[in-house]
C-alpha atoms as a PDB file:
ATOM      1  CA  UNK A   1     -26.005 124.940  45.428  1.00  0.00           C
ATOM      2  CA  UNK A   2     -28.585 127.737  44.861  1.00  0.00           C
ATOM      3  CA  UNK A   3     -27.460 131.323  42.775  1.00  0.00           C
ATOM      4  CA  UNK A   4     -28.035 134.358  44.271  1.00  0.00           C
ATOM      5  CA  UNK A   5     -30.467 134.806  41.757  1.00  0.00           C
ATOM      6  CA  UNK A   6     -32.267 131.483  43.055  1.00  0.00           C
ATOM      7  CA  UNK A   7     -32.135 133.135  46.366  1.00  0.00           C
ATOM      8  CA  UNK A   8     -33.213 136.600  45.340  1.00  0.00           C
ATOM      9  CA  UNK A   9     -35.997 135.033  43.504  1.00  0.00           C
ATOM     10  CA  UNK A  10     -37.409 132.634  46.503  1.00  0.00           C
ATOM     11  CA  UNK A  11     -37.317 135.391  48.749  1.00  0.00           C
ATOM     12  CA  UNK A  12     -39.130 137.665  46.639  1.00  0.00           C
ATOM     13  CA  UNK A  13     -41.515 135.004  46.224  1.00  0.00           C
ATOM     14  CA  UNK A  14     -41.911 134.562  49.760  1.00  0.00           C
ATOM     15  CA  UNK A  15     -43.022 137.641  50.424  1.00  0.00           C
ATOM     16  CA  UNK A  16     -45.236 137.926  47.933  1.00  0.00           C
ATOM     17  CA  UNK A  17     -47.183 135.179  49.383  1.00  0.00           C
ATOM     18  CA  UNK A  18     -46.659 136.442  52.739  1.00  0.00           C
ATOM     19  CA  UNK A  19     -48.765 139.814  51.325  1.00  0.00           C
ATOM     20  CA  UNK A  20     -50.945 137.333  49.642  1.00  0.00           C
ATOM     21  CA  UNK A  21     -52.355 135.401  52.367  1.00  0.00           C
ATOM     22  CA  UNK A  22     -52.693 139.366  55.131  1.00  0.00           C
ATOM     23  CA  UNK A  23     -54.571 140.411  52.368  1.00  0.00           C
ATOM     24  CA  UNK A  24     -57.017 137.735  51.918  1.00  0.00           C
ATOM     25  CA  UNK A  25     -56.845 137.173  56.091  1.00  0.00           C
ATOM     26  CA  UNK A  26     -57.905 141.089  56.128  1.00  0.00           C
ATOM     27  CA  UNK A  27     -60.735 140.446  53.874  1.00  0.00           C
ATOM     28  CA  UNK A  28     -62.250 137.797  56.027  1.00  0.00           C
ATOM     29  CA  UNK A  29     -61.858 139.951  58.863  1.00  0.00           C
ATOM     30  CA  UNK A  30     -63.999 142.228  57.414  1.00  0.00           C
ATOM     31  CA  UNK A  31     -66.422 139.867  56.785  1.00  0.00           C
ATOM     32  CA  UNK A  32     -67.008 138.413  59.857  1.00  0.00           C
ATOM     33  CA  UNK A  33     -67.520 141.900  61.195  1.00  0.00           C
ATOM     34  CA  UNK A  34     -70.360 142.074  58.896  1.00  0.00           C
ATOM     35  CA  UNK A  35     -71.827 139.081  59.663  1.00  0.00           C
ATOM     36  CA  UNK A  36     -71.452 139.986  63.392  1.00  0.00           C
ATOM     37  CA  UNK A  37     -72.962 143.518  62.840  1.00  0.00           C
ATOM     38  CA  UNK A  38     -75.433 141.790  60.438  1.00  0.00           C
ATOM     39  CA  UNK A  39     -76.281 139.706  63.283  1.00  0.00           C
ATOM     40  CA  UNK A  40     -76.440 142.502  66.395  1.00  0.00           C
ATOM     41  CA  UNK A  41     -79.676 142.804  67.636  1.00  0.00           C
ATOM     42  CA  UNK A  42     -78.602 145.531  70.209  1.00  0.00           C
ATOM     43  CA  UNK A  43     -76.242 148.320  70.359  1.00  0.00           C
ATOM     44  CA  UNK A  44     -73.952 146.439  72.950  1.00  0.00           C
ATOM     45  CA  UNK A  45     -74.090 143.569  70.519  1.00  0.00           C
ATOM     46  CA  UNK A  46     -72.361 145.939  67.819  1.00  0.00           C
ATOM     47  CA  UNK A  47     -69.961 147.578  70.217  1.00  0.00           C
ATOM     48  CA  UNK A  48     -68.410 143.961  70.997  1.00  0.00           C
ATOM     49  CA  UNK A  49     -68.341 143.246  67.437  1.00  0.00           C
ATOM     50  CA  UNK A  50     -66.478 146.183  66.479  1.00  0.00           C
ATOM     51  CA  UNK A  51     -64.163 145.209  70.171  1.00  0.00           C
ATOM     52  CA  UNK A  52     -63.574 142.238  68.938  1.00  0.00           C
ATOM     53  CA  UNK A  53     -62.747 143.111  65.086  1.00  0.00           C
ATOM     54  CA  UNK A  54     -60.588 146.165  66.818  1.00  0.00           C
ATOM     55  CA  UNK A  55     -58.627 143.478  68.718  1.00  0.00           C
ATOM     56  CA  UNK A  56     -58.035 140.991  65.693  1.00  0.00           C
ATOM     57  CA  UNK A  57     -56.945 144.113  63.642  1.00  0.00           C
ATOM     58  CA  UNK A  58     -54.157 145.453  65.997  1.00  0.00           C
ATOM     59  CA  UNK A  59     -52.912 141.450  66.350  1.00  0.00           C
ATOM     60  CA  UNK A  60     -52.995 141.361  62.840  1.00  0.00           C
ATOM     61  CA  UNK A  61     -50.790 145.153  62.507  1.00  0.00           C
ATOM     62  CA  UNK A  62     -48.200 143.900  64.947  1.00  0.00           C
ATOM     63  CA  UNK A  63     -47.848 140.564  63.490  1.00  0.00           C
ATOM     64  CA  UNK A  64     -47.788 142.747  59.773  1.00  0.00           C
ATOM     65  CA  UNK A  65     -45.444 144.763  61.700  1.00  0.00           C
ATOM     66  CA  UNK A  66     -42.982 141.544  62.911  1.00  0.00           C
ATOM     67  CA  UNK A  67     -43.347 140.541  59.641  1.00  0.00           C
ATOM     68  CA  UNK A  68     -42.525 143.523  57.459  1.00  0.00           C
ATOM     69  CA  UNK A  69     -39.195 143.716  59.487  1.00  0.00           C
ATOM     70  CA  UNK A  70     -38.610 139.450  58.497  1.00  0.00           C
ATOM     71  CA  UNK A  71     -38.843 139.540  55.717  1.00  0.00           C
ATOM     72  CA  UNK A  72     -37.124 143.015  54.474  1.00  0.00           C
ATOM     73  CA  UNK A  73     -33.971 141.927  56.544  1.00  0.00           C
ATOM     74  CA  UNK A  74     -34.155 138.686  54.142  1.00  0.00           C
ATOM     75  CA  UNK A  75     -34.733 141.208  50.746  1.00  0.00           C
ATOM     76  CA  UNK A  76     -31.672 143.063  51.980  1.00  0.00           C
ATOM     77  CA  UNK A  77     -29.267 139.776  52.794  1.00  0.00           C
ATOM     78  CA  UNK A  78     -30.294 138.500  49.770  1.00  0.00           C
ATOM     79  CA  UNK A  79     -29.812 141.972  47.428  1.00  0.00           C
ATOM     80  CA  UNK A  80     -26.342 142.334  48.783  1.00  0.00           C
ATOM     81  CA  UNK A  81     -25.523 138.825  48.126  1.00  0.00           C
ATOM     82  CA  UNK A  82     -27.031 139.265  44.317  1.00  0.00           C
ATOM     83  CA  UNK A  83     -25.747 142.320  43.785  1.00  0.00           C
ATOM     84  CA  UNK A  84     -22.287 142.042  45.123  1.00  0.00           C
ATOM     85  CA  UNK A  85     -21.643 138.090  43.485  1.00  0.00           C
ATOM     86  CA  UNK A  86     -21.093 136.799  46.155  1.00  0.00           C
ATOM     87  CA  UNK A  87     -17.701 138.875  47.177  1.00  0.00           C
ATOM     88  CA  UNK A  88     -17.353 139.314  50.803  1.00  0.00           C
ATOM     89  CA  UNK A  89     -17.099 142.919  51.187  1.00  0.00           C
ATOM     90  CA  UNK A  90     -17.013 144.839  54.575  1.00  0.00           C
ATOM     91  CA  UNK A  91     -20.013 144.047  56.634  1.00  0.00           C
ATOM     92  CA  UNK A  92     -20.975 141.188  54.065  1.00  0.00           C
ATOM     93  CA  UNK A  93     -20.235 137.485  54.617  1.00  0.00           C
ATOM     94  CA  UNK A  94     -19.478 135.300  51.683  1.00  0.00           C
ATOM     95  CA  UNK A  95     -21.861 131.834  52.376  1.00  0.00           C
END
């Protein structure tokens, strides 16, 4: 059976990688907008790059967004587990 440390640890981990792999996902949106823009040959080439990199951006926020929310309810479970030793408490559940 895993500590609460174990737990505290993984999770932590988690969403480290979870940061790890929006921040290199952000960085090849950017570049594909500069390829695109690189690329444009007329202005309503470049305003449907910068639609299309507008529209990956604000999927990417709201899926940070779901995310953020994930994984933070996880960092809390697993605080008040690691922090209270596993005593149920009220609100907290003993698993």
């Amino acid at each position: 059976m895993p500590s609460y440390q174990d737990e505290f640890a993984k999770t932590f981990e988690e969403m480290s990688q979870v940061v790890t792999s929006h921040a290199t996902a952000e960085i090849e949106l950017g570049i594909k907008l500069t390829q695109k823009l690189g690329a444009a040959r007329s202005f309503p080439d470049v305003v449907s790059a910068y639609q299309e990199w507008l529209s990956e951006a604000m999927n990417a926020r709201s899926e940070d967004a779901r995310q953020f929310m994930t994984n933070s309810q996880k960092f809390i479970t697993a605080s008040a587990r690691l922090f209270s030793n596993g005593q149920s408490g009220p609100g907290m559940t003993s698993t």
